[in-house]
PDB file of N, CA and C in Angstrom:
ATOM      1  N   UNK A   1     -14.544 -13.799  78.500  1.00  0.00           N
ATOM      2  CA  UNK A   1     -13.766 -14.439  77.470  1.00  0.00           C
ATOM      3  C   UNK A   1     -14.705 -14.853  76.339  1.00  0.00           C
ATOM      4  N   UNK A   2     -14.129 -14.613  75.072  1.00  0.00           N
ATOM      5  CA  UNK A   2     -14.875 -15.154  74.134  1.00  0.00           C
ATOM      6  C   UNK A   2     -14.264 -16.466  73.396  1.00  0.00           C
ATOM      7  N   UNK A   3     -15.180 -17.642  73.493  1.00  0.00           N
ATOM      8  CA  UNK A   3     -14.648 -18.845  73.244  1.00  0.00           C
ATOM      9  C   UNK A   3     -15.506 -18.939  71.860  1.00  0.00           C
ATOM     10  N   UNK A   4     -14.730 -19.651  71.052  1.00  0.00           N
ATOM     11  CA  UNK A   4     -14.977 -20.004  69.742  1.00  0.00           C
ATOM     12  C   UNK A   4     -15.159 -21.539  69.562  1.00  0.00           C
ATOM     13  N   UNK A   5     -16.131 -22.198  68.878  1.00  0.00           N
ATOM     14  CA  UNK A   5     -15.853 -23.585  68.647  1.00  0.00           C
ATOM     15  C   UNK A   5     -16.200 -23.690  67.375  1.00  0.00           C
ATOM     16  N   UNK A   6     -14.963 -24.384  66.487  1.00  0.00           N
ATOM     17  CA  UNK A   6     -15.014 -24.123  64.913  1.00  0.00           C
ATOM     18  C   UNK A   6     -15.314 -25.903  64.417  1.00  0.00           C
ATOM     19  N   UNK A   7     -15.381 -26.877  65.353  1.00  0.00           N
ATOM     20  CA  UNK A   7     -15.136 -28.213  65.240  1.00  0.00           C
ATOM     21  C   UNK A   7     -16.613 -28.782  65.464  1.00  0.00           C
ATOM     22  N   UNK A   8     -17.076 -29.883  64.729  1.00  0.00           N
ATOM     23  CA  UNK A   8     -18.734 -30.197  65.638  1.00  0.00           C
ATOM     24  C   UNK A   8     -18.108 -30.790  66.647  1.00  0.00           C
ATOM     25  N   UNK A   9     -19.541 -30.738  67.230  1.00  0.00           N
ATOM     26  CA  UNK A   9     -19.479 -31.104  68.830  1.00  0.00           C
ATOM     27  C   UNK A   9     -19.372 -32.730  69.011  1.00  0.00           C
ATOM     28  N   UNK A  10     -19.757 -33.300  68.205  1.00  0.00           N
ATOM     29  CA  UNK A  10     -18.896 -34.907  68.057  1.00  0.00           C
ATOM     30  C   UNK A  10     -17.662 -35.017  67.703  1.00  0.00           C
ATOM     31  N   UNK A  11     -16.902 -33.889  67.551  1.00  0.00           N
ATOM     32  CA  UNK A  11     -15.386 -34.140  67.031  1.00  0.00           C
ATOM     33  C   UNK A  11     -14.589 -33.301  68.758  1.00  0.00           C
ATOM     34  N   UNK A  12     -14.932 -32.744  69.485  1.00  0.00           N
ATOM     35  CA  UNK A  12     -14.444 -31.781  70.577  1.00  0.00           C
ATOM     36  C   UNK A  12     -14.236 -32.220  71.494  1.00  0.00           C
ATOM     37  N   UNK A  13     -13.725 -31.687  72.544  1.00  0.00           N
ATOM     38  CA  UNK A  13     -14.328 -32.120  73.908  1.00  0.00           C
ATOM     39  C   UNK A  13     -14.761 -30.858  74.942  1.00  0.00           C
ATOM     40  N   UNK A  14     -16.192 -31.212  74.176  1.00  0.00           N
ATOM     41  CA  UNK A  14     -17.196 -29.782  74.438  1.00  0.00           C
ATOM     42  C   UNK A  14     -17.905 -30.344  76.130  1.00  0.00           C
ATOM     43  N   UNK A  15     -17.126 -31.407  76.812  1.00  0.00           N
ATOM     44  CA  UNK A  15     -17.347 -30.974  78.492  1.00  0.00           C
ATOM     45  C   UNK A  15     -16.034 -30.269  78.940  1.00  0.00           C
ATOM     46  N   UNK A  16     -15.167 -30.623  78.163  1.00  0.00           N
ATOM     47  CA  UNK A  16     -14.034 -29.691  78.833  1.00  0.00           C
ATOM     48  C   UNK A  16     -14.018 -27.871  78.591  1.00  0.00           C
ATOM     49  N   UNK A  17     -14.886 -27.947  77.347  1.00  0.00           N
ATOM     50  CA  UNK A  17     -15.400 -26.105  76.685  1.00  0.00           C
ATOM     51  C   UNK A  17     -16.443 -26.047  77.916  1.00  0.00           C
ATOM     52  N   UNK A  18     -17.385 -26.892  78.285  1.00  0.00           N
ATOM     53  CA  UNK A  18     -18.740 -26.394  79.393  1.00  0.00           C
ATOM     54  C   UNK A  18     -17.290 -25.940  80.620  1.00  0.00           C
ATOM     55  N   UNK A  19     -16.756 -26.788  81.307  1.00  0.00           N
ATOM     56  CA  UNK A  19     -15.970 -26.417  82.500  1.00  0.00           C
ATOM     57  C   UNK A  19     -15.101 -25.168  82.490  1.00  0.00           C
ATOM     58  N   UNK A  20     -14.822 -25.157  81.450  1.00  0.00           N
ATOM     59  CA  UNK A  20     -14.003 -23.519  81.581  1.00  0.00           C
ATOM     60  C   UNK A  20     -14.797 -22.235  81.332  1.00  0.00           C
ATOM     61  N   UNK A  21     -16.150 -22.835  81.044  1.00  0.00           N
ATOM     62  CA  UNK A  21     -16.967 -21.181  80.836  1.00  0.00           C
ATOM     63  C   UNK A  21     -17.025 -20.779  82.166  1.00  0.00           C
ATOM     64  N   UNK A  22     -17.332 -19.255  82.032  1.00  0.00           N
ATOM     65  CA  UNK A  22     -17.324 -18.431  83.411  1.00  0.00           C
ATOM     66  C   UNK A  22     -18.139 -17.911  83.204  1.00  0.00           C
ATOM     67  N   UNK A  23     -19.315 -16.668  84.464  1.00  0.00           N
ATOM     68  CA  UNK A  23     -20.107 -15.981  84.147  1.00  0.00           C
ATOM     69  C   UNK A  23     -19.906 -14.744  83.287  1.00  0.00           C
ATOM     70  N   UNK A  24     -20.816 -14.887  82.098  1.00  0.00           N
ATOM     71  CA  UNK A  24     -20.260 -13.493  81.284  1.00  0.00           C
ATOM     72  C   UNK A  24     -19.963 -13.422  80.440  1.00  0.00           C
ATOM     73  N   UNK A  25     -19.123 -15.079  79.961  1.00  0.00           N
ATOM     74  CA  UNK A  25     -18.695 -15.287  78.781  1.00  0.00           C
ATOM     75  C   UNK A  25     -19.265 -15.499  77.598  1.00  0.00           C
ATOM     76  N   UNK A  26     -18.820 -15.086  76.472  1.00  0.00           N
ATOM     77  CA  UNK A  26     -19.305 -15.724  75.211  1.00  0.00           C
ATOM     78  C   UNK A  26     -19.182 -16.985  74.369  1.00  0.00           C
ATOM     79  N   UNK A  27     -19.936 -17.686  73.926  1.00  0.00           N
ATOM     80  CA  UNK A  27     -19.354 -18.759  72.682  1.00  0.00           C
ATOM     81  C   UNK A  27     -20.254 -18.575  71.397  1.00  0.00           C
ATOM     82  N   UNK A  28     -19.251 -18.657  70.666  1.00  0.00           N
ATOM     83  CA  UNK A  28     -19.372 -18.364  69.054  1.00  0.00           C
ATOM     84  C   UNK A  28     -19.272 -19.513  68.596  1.00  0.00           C
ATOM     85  N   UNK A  29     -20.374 -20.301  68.188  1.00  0.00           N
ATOM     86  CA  UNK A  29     -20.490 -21.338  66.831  1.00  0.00           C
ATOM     87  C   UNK A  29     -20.104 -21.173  65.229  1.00  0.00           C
ATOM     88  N   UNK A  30     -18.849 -21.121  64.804  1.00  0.00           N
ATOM     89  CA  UNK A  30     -18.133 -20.845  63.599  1.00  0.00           C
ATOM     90  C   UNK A  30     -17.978 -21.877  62.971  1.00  0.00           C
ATOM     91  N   UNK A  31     -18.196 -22.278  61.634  1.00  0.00           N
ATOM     92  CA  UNK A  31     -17.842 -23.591  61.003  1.00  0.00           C
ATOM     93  C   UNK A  31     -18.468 -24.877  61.186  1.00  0.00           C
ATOM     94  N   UNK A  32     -18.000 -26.168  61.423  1.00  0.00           N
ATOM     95  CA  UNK A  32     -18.455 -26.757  61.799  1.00  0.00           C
ATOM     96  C   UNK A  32     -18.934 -26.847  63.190  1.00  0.00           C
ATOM     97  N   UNK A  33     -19.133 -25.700  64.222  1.00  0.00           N
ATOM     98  CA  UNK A  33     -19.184 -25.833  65.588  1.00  0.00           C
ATOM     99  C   UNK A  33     -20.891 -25.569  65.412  1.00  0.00           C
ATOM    100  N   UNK A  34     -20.949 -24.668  64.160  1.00  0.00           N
ATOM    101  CA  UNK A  34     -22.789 -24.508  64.521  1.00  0.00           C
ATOM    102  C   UNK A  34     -23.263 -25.887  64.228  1.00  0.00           C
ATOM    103  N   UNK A  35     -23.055 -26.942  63.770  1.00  0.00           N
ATOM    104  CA  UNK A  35     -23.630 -28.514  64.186  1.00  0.00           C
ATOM    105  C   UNK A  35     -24.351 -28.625  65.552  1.00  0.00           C
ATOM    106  N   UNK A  36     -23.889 -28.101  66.747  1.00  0.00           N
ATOM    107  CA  UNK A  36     -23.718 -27.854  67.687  1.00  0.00           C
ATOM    108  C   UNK A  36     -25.201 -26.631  68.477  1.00  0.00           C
ATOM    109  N   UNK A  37     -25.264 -26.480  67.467  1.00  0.00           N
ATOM    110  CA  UNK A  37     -27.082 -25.050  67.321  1.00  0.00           C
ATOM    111  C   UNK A  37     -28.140 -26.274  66.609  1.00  0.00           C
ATOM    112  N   UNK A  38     -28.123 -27.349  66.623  1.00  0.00           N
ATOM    113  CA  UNK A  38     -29.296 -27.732  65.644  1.00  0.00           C
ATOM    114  C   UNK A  38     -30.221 -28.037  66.809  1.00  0.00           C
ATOM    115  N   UNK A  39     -31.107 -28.148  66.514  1.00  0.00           N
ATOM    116  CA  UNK A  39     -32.738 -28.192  67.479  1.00  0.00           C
ATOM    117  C   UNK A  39     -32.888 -29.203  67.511  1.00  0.00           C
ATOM    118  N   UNK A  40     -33.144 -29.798  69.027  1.00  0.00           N
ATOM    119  CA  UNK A  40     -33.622 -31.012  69.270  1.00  0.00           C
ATOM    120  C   UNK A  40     -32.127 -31.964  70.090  1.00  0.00           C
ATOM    121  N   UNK A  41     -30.736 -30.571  69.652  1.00  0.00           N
ATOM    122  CA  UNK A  41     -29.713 -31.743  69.764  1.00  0.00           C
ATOM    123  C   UNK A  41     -29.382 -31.543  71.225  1.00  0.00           C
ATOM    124  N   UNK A  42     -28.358 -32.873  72.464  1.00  0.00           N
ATOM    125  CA  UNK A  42     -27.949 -32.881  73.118  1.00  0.00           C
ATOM    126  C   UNK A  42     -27.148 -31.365  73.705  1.00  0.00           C
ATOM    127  N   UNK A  43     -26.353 -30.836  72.291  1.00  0.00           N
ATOM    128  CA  UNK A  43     -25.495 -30.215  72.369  1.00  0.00           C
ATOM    129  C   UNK A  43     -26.327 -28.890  72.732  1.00  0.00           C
ATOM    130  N   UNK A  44     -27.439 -28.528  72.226  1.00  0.00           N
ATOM    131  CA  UNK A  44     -28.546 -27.024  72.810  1.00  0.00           C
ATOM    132  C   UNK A  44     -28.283 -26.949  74.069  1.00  0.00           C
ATOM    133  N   UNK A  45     -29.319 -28.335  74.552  1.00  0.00           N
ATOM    134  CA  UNK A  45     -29.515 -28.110  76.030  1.00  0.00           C
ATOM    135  C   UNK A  45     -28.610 -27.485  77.126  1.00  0.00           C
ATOM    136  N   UNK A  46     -27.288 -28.889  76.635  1.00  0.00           N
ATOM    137  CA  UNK A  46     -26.123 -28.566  77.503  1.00  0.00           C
ATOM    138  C   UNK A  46     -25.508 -26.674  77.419  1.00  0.00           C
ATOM    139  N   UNK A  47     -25.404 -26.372  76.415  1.00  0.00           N
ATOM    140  CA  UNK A  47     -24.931 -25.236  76.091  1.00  0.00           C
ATOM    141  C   UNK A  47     -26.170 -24.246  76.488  1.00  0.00           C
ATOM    142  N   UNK A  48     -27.045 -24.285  76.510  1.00  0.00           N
ATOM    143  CA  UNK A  48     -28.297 -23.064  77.157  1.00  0.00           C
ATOM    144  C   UNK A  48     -28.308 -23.259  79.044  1.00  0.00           C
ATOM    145  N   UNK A  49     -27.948 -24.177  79.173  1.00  0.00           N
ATOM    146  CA  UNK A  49     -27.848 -24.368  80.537  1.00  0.00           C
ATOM    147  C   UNK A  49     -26.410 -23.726  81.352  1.00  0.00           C
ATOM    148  N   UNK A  50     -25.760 -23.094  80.230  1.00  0.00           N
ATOM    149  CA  UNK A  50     -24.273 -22.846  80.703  1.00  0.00           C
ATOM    150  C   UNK A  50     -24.272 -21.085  81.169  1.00  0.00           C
ATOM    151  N   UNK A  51     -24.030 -20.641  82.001  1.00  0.00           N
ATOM    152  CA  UNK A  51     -23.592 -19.366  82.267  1.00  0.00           C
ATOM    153  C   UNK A  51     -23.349 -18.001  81.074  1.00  0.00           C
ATOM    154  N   UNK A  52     -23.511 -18.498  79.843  1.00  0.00           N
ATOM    155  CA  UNK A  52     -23.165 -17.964  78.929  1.00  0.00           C
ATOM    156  C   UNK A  52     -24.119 -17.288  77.609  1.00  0.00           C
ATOM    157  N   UNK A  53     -23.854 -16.397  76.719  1.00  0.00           N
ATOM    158  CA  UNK A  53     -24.360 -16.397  75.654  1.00  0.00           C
ATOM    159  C   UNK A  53     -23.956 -17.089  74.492  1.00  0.00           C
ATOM    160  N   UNK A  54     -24.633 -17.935  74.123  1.00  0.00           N
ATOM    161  CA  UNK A  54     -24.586 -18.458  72.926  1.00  0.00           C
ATOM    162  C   UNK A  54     -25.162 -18.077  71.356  1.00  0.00           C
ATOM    163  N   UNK A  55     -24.053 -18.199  70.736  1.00  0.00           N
ATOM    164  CA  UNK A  55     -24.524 -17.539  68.826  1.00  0.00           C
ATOM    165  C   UNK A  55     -23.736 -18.364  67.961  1.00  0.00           C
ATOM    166  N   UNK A  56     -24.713 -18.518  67.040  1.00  0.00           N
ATOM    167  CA  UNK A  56     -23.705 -18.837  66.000  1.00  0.00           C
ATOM    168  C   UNK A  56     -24.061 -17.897  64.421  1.00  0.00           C
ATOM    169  N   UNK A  57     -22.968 -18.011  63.881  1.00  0.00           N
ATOM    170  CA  UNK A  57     -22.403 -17.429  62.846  1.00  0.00           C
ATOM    171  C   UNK A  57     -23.621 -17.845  61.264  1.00  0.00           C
ATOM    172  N   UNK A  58     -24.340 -16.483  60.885  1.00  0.00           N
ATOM    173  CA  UNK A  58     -25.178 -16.943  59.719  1.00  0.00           C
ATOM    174  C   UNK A  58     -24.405 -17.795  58.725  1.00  0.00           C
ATOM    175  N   UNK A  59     -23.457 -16.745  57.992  1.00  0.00           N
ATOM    176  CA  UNK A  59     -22.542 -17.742  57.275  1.00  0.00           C
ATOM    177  C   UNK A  59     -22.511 -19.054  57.348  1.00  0.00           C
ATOM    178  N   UNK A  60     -22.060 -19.503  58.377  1.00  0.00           N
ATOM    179  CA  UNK A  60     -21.795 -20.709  58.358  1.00  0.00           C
ATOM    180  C   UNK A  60     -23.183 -21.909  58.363  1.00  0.00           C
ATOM    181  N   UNK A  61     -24.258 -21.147  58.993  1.00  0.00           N
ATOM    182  CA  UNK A  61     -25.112 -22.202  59.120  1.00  0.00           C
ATOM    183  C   UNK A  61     -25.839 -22.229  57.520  1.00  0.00           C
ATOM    184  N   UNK A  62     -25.753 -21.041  57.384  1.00  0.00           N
ATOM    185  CA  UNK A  62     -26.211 -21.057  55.492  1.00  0.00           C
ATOM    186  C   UNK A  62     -25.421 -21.450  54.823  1.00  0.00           C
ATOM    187  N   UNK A  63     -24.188 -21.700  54.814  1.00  0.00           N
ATOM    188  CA  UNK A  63     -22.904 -22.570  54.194  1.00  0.00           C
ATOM    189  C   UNK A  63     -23.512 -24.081  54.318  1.00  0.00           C
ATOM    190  N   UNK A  64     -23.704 -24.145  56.024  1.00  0.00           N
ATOM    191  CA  UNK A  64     -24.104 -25.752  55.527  1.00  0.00           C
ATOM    192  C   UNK A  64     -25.627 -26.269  55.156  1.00  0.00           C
ATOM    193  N   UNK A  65     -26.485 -25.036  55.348  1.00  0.00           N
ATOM    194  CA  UNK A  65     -27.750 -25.444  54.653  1.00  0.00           C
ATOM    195  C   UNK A  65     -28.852 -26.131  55.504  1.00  0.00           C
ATOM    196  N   UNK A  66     -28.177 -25.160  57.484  1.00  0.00           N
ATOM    197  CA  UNK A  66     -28.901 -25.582  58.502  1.00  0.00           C
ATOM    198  C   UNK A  66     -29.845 -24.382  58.866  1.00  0.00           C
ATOM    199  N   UNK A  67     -30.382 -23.774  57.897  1.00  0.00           N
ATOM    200  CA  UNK A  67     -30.998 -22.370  58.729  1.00  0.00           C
ATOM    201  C   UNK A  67     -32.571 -23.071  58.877  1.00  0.00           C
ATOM    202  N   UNK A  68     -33.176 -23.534  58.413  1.00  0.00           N
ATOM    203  CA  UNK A  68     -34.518 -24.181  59.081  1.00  0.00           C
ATOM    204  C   UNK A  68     -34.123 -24.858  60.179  1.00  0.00           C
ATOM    205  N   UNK A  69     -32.837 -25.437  60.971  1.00  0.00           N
ATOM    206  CA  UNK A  69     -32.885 -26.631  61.965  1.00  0.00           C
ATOM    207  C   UNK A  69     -32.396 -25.786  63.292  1.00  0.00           C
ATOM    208  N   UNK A  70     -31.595 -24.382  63.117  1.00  0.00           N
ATOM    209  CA  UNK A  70     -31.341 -24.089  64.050  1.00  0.00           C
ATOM    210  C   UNK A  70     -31.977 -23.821  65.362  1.00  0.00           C
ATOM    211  N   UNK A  71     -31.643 -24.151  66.306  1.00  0.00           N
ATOM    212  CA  UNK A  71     -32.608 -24.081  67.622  1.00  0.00           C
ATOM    213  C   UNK A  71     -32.699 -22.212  68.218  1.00  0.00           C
ATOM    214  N   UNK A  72     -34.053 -21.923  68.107  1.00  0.00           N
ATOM    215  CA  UNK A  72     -34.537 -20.723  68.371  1.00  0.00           C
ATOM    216  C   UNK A  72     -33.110 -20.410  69.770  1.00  0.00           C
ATOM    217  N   UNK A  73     -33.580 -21.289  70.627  1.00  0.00           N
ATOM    218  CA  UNK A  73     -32.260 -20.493  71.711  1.00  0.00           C
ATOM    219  C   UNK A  73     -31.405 -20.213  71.637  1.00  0.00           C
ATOM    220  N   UNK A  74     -30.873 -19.875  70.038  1.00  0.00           N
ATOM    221  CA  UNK A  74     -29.240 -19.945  69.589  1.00  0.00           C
ATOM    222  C   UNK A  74     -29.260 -18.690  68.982  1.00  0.00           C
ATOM    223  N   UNK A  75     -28.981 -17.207  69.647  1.00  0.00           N
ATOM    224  CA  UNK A  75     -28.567 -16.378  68.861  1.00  0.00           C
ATOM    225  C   UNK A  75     -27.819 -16.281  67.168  1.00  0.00           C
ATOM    226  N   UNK A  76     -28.428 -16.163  66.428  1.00  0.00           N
ATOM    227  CA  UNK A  76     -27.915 -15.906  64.689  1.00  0.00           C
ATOM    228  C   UNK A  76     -27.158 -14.684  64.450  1.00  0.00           C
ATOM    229  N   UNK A  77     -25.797 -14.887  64.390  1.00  0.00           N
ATOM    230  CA  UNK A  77     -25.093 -13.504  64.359  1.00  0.00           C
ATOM    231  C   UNK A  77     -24.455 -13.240  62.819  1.00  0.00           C
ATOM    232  N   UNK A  78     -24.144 -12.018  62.894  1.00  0.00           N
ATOM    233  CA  UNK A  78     -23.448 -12.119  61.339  1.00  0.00           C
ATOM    234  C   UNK A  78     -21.295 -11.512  61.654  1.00  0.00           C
ATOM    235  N   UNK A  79     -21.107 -11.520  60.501  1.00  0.00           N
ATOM    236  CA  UNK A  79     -19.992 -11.630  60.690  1.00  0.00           C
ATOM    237  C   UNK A  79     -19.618 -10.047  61.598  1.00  0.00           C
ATOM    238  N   UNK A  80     -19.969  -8.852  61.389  1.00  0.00           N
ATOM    239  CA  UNK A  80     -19.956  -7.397  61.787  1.00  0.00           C
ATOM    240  C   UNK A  80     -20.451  -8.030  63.988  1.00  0.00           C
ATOM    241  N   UNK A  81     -21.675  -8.834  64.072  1.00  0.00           N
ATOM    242  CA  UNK A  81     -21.404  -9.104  65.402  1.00  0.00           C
ATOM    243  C   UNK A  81     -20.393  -9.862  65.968  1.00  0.00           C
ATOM    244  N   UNK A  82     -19.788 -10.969  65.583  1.00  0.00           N
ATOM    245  CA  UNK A  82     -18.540 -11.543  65.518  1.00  0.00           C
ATOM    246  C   UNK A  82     -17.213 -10.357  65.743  1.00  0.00           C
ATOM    247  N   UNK A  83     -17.155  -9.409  65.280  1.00  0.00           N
ATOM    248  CA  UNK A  83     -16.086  -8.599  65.197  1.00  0.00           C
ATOM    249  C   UNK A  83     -16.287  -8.022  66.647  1.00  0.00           C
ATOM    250  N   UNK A  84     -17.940  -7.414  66.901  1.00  0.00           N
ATOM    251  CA  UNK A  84     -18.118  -6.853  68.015  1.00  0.00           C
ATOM    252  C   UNK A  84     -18.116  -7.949  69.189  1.00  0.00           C
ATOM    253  N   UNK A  85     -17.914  -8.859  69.202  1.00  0.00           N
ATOM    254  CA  UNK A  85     -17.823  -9.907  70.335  1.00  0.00           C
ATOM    255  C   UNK A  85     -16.487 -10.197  70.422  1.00  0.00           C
ATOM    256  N   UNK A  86     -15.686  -9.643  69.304  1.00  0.00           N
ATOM    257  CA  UNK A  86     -13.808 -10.069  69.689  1.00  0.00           C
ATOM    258  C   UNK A  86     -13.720  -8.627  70.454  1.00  0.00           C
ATOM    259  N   UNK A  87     -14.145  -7.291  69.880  1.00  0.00           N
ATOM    260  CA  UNK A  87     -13.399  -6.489  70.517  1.00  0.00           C
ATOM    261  C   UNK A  87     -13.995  -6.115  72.044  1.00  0.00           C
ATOM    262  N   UNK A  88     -15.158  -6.666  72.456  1.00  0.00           N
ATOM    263  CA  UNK A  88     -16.078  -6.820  73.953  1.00  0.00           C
ATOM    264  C   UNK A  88     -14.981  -7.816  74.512  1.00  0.00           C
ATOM    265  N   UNK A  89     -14.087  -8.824  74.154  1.00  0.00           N
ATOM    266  CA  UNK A  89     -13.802  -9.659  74.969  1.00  0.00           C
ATOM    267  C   UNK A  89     -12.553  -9.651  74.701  1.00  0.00           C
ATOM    268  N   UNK A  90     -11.139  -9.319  75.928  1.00  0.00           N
ATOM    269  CA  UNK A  90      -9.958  -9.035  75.628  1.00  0.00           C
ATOM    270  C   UNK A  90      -9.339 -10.623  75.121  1.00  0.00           C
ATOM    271  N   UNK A  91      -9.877 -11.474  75.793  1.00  0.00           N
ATOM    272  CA  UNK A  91      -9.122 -12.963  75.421  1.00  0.00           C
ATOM    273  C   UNK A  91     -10.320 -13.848  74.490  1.00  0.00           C
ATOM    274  N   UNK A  92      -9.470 -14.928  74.204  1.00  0.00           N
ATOM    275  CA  UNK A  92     -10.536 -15.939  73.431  1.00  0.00           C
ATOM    276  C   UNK A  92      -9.512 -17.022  73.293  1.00  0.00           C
ATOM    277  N   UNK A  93     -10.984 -18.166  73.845  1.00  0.00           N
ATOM    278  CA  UNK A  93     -10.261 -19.463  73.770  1.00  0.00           C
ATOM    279  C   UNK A  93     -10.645 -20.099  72.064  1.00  0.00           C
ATOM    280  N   UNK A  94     -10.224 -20.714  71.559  1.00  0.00           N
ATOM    281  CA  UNK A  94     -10.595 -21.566  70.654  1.00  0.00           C
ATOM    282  C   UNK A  94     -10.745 -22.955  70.618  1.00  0.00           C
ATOM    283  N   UNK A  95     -11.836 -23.127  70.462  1.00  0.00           N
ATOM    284  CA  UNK A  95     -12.054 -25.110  70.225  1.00  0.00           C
ATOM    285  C   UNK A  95     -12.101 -25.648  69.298  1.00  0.00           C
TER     286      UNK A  95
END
């Protein structure tokens, strides 16, 4: 499944996004969810520790003017990988 989180991770309830990941799955940091990729934050750890691949969206982190803060463990995708991660994954949750 490919899960999306478009909200920061102080606005979510990103333990209830950790409990429903499964092995295999994807999450996509879109919008305000790449808040959620910055280095150093709570939100890395928890999310690198999860069963999953994690990325977030260039756009957006260059929208908000986080591309020096992002945490190396956070895949940088562009919008063309985004497309290829909807059509790899028949469902998607959104947060």
């Amino acid at each position: 499944m490919l899960h999306t989180l478009s909200h920061s991770p102080w606005q979510c309830d990103i333990d209830g996004l950790l409990r429903m990941l499964a092995d295999c799955d994807d999450l996509l940091l879109i919008q305000d969810g790449v808040l959620a990729a910055i280095e150093g934050s709570r939100f890395v750890e928890m999310l690198n520790n999860a069963p999953i691949t994690v990325s977030a969206l260039k756009e957006d982190i260059d929208a908000r003017g986080l591309a020096a803060q992002i945490s190396a463990k956070i895949d940088v995708v562009s919008y063309t990988d985004f497309v290829n991660l909807s059509v790899k994954h028949t469902t998607q949750m959104s947060w």
